[in-house]
C-alpha atoms as a PDB file:
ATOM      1  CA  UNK A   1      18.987  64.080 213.290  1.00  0.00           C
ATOM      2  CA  UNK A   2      16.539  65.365 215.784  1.00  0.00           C
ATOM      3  CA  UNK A   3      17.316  68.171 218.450  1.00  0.00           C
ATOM      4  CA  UNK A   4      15.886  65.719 220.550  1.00  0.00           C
ATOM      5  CA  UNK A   5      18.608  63.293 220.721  1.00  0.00           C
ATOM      6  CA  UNK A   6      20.301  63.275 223.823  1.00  0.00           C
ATOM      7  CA  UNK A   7      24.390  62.858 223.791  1.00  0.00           C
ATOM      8  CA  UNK A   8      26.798  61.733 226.436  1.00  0.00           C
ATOM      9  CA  UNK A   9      30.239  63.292 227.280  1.00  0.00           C
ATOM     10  CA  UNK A  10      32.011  60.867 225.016  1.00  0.00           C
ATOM     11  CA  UNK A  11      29.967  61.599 221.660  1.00  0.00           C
ATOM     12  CA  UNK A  12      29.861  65.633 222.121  1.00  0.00           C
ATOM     13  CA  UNK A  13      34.034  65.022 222.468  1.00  0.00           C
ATOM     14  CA  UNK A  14      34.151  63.384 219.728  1.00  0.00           C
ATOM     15  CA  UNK A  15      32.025  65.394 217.024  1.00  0.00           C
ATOM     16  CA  UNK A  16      34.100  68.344 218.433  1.00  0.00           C
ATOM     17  CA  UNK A  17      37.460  66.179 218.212  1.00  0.00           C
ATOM     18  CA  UNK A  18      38.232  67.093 221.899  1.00  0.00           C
ATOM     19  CA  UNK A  19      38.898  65.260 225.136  1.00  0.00           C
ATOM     20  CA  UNK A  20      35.860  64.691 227.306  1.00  0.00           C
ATOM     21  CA  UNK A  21      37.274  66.517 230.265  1.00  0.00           C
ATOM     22  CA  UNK A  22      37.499  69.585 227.561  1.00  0.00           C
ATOM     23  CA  UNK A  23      33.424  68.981 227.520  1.00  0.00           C
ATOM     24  CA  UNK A  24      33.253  68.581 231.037  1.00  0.00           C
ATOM     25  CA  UNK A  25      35.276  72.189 231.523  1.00  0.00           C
ATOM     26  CA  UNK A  26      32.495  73.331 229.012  1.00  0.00           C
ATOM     27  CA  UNK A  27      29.844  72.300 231.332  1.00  0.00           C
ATOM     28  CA  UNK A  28      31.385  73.326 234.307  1.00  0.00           C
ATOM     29  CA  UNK A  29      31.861  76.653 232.633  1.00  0.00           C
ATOM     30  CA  UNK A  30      28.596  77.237 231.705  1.00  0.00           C
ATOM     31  CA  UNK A  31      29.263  77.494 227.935  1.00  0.00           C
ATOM     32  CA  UNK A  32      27.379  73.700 227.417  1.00  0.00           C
ATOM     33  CA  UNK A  33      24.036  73.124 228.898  1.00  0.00           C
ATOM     34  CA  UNK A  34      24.047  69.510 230.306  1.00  0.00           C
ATOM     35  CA  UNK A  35      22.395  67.597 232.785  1.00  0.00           C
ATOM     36  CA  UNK A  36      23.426  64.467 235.468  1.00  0.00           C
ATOM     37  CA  UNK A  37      22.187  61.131 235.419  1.00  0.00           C
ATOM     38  CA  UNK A  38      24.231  59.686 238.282  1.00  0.00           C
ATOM     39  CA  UNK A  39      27.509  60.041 237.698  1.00  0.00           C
ATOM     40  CA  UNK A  40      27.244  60.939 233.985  1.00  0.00           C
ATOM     41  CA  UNK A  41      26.228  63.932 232.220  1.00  0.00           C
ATOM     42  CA  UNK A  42      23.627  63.810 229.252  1.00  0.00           C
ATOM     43  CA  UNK A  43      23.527  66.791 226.960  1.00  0.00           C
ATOM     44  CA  UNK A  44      20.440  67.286 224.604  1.00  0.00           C
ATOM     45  CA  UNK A  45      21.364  67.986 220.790  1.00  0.00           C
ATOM     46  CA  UNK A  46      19.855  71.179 220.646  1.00  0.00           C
ATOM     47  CA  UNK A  47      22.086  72.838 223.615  1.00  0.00           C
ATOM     48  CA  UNK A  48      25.327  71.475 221.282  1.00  0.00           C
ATOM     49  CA  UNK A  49      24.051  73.813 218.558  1.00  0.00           C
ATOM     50  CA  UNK A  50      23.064  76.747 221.054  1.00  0.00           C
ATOM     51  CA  UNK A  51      26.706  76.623 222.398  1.00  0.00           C
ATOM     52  CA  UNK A  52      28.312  76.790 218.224  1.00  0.00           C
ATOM     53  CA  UNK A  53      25.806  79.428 217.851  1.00  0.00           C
ATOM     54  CA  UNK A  54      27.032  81.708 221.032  1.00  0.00           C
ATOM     55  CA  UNK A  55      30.481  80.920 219.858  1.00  0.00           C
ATOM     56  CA  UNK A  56      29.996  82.432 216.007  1.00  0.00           C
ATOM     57  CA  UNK A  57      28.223  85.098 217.457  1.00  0.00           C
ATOM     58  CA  UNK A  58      30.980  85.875 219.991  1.00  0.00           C
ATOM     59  CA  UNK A  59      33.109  85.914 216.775  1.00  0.00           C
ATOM     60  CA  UNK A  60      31.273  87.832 214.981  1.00  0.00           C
ATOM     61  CA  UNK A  61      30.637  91.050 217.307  1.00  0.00           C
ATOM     62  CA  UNK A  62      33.972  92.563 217.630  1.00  0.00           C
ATOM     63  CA  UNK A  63      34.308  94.614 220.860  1.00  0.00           C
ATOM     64  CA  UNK A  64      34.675  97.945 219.399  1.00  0.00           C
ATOM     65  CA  UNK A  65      35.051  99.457 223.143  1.00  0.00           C
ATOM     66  CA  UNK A  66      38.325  97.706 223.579  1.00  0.00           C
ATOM     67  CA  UNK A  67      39.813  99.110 220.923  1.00  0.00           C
ATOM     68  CA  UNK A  68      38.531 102.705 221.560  1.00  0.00           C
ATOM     69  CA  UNK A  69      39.895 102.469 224.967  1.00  0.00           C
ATOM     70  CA  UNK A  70      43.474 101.626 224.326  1.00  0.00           C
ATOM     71  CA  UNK A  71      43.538 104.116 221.131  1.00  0.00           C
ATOM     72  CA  UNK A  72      42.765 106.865 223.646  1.00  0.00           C
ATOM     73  CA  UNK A  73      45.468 105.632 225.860  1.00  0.00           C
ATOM     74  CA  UNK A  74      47.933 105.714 223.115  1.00  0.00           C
ATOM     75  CA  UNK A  75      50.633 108.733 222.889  1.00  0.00           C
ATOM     76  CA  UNK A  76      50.942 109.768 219.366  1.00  0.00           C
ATOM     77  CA  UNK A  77      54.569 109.803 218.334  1.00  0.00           C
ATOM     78  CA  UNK A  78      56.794 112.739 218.219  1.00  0.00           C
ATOM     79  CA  UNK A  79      59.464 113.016 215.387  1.00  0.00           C
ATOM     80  CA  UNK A  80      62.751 112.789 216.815  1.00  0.00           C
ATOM     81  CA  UNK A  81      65.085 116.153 216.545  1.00  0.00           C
ATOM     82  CA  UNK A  82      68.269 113.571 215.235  1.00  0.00           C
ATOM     83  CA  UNK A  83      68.454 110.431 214.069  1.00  0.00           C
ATOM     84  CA  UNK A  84      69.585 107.977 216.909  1.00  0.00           C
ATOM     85  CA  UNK A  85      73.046 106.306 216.957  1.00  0.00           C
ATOM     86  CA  UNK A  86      73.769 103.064 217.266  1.00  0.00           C
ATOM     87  CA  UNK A  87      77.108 102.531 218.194  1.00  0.00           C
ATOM     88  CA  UNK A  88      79.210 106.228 218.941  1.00  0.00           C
ATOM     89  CA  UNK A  89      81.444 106.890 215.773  1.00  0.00           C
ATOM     90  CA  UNK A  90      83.586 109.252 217.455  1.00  0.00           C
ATOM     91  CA  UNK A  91      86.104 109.572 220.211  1.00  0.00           C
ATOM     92  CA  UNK A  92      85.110 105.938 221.738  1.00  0.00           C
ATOM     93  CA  UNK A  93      87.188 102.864 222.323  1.00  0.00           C
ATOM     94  CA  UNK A  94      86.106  99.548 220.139  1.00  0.00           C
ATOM     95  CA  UNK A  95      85.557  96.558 222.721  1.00  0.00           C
ATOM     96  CA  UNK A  96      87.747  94.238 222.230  1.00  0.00           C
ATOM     97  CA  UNK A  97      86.243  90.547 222.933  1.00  0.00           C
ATOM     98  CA  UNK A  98      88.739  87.634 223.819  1.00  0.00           C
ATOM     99  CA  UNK A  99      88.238  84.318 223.411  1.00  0.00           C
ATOM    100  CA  UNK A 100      89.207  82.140 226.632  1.00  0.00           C
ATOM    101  CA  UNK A 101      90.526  78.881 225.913  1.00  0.00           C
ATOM    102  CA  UNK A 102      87.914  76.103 226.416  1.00  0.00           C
END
């Protein structure tokens, strides 16, 4: 098919298997280049593949800052002195639950 061909709403939705007001929020967004005709958007072929190609690239390219950012933010742990304790095994009263009559 040629990048030529020009697409409406309704055939972009369903070669992605989406709702057309999902390819409307695309175009609204800015994510899927489109242009009006009246009422109705056409969108050419070739902007379709330019918005999958953004989107593997996006993939592709972690964001290595984010992750160096919160590492730096994170305390490293300490050992504890004791091991914690549950439930006290000395000295302490056992709870006793009742059951009320339904």
């Amino acid at each position: 098919m040629a990048d030529d061909d020009i697409l409406n709403v309704q055939q972009v939705a369903a070669q992605f298997s989406v709702t057309p007001q999902t390819v409307r929020s695309w175009i609204d967004g800015g994510k899927l280049k489109a242009g009006r005709v009246g009422k109705a958007y056409r969108i050419l072929r070739r902007d379709v593949y330019a918005m999958l190609e953004d989107a593997v690239a996006e993939r592709q390219t972690p964001d290595r800052d984010m992750w160096q950012d919160r590492a730096a933010q994170l305390q490293p742990m300490r050992q504890p002195s004791e091991p914690a304790e549950m439930w006290p095994t000395t000295g302490a009263k056992r709870a006793v639950l009742s059951r009320r009559p339904a």
